[in-house]
C-alpha atoms as a PDB file:
ATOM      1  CA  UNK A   1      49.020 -41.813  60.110  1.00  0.00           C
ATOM      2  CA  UNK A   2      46.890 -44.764  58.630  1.00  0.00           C
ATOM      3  CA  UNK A   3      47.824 -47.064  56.008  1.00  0.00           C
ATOM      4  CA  UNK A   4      45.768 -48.816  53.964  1.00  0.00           C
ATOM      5  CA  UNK A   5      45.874 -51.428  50.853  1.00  0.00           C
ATOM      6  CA  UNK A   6      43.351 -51.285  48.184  1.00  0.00           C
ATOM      7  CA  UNK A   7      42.163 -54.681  47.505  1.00  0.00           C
ATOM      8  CA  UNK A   8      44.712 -54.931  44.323  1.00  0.00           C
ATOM      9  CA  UNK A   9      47.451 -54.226  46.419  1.00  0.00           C
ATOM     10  CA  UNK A  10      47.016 -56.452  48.941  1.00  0.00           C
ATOM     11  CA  UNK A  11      46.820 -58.987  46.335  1.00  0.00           C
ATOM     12  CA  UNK A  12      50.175 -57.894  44.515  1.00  0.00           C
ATOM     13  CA  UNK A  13      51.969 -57.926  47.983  1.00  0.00           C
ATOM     14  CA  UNK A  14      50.107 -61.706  48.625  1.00  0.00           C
ATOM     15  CA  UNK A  15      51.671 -62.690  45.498  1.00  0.00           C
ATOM     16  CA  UNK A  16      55.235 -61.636  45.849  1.00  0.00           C
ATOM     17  CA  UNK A  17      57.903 -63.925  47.014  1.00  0.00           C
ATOM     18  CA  UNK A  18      58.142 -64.242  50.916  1.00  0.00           C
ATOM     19  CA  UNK A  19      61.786 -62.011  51.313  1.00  0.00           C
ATOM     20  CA  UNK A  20      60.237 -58.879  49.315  1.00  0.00           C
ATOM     21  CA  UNK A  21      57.123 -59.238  51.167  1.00  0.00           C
ATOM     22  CA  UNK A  22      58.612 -58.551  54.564  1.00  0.00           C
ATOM     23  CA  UNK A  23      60.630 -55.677  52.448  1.00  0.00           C
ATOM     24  CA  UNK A  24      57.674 -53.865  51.557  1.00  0.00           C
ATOM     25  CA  UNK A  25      55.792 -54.200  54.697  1.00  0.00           C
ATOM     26  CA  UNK A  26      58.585 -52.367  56.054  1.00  0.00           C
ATOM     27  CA  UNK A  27      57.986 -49.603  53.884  1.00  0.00           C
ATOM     28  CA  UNK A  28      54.443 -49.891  54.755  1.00  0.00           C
ATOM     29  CA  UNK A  29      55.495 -49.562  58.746  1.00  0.00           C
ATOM     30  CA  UNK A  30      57.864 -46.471  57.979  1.00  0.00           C
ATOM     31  CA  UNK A  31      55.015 -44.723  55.807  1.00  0.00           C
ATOM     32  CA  UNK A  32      53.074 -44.178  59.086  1.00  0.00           C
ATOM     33  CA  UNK A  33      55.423 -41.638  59.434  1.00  0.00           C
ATOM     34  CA  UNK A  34      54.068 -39.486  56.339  1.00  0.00           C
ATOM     35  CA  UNK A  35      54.863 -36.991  55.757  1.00  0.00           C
ATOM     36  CA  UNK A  36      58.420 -37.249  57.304  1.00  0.00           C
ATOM     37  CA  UNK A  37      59.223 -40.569  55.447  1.00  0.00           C
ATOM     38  CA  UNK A  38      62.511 -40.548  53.385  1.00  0.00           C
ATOM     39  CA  UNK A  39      62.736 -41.637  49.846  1.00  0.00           C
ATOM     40  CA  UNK A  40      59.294 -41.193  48.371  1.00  0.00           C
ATOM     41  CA  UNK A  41      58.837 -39.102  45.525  1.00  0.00           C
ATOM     42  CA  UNK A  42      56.055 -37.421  43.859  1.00  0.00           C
ATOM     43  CA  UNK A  43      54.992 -39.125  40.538  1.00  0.00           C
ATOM     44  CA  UNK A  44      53.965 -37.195  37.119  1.00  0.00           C
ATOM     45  CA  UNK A  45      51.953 -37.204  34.541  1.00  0.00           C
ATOM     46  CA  UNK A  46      48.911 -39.373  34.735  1.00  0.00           C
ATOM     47  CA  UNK A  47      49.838 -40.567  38.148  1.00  0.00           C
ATOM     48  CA  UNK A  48      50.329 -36.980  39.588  1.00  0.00           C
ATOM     49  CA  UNK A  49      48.928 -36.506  43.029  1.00  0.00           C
ATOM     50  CA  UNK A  50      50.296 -40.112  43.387  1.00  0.00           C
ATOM     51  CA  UNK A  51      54.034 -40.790  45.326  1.00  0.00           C
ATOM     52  CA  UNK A  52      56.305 -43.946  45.156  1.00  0.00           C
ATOM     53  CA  UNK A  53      58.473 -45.905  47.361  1.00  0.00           C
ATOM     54  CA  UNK A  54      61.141 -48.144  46.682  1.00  0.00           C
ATOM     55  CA  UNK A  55      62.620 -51.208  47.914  1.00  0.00           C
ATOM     56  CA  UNK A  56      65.663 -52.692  45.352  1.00  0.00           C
ATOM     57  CA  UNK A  57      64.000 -53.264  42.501  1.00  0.00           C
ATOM     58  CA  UNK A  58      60.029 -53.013  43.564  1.00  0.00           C
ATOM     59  CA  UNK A  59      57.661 -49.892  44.106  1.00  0.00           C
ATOM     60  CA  UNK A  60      54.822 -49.433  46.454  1.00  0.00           C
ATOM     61  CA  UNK A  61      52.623 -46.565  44.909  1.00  0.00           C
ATOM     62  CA  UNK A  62      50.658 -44.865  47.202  1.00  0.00           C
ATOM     63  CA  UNK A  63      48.193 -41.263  47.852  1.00  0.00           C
ATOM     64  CA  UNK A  64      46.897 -39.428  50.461  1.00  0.00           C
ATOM     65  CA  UNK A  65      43.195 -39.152  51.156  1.00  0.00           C
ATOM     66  CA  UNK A  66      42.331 -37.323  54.171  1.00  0.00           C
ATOM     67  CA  UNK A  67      44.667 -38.412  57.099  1.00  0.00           C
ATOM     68  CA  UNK A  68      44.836 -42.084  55.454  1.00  0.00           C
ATOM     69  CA  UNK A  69      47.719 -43.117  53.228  1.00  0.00           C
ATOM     70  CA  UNK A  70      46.398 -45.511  50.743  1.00  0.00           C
ATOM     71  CA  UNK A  71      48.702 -47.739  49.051  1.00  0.00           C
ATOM     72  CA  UNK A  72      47.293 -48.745  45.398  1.00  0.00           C
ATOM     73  CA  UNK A  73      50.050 -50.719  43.547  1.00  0.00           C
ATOM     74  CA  UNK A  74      52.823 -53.102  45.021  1.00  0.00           C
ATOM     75  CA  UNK A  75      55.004 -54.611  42.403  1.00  0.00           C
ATOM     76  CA  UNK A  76      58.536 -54.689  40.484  1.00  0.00           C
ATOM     77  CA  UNK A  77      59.519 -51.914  38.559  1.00  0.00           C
ATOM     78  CA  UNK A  78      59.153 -53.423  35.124  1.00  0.00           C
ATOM     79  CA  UNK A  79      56.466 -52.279  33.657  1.00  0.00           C
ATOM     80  CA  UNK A  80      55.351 -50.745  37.345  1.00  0.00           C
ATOM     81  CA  UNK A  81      54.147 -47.397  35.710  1.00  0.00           C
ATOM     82  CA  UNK A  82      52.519 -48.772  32.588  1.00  0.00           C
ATOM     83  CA  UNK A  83      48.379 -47.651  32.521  1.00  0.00           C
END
């Protein structure tokens, strides 16, 4: 499977400190696993259709499209699910 960072993501992951960056790009290796990736769970609500991952105390919000997994928010939970 393909994963890919919309152009706010990549700029959320850019932006995080250096120790939760290689965190999440671990997530982002293990997603290329989809749909046999451990820990993700669907989201509700406005964000249905949408799944998260976690890593301690930050997300990565992601959805499928086609047979690409495209990650659309990176950031820490505060406030992570807010519009």
């Amino acid at each position: 499977m393909r994963v890919a960072l919309t152009e706010d993501a990549e700029d959320q992951l850019e932006a995080l400190p250096s120790d939760i960056q290689a965190r999440v790009f671990r997530l982002l290796v293990r997603l290329r696993a989809w749909p046999l990736v451990s820990g993700a769970k669907p989201l509700r609500g406005f964000l249905t259709g949408q799944y998260r991952l976690r890593t301690g105390d930050y997300r990565v919000q992601f959805r499928m499209i086609e047979d690409v997994i495209l990650v659309v928010k990176i950031g820490h939970r505060d406030r992570f699910y807010d519009h």
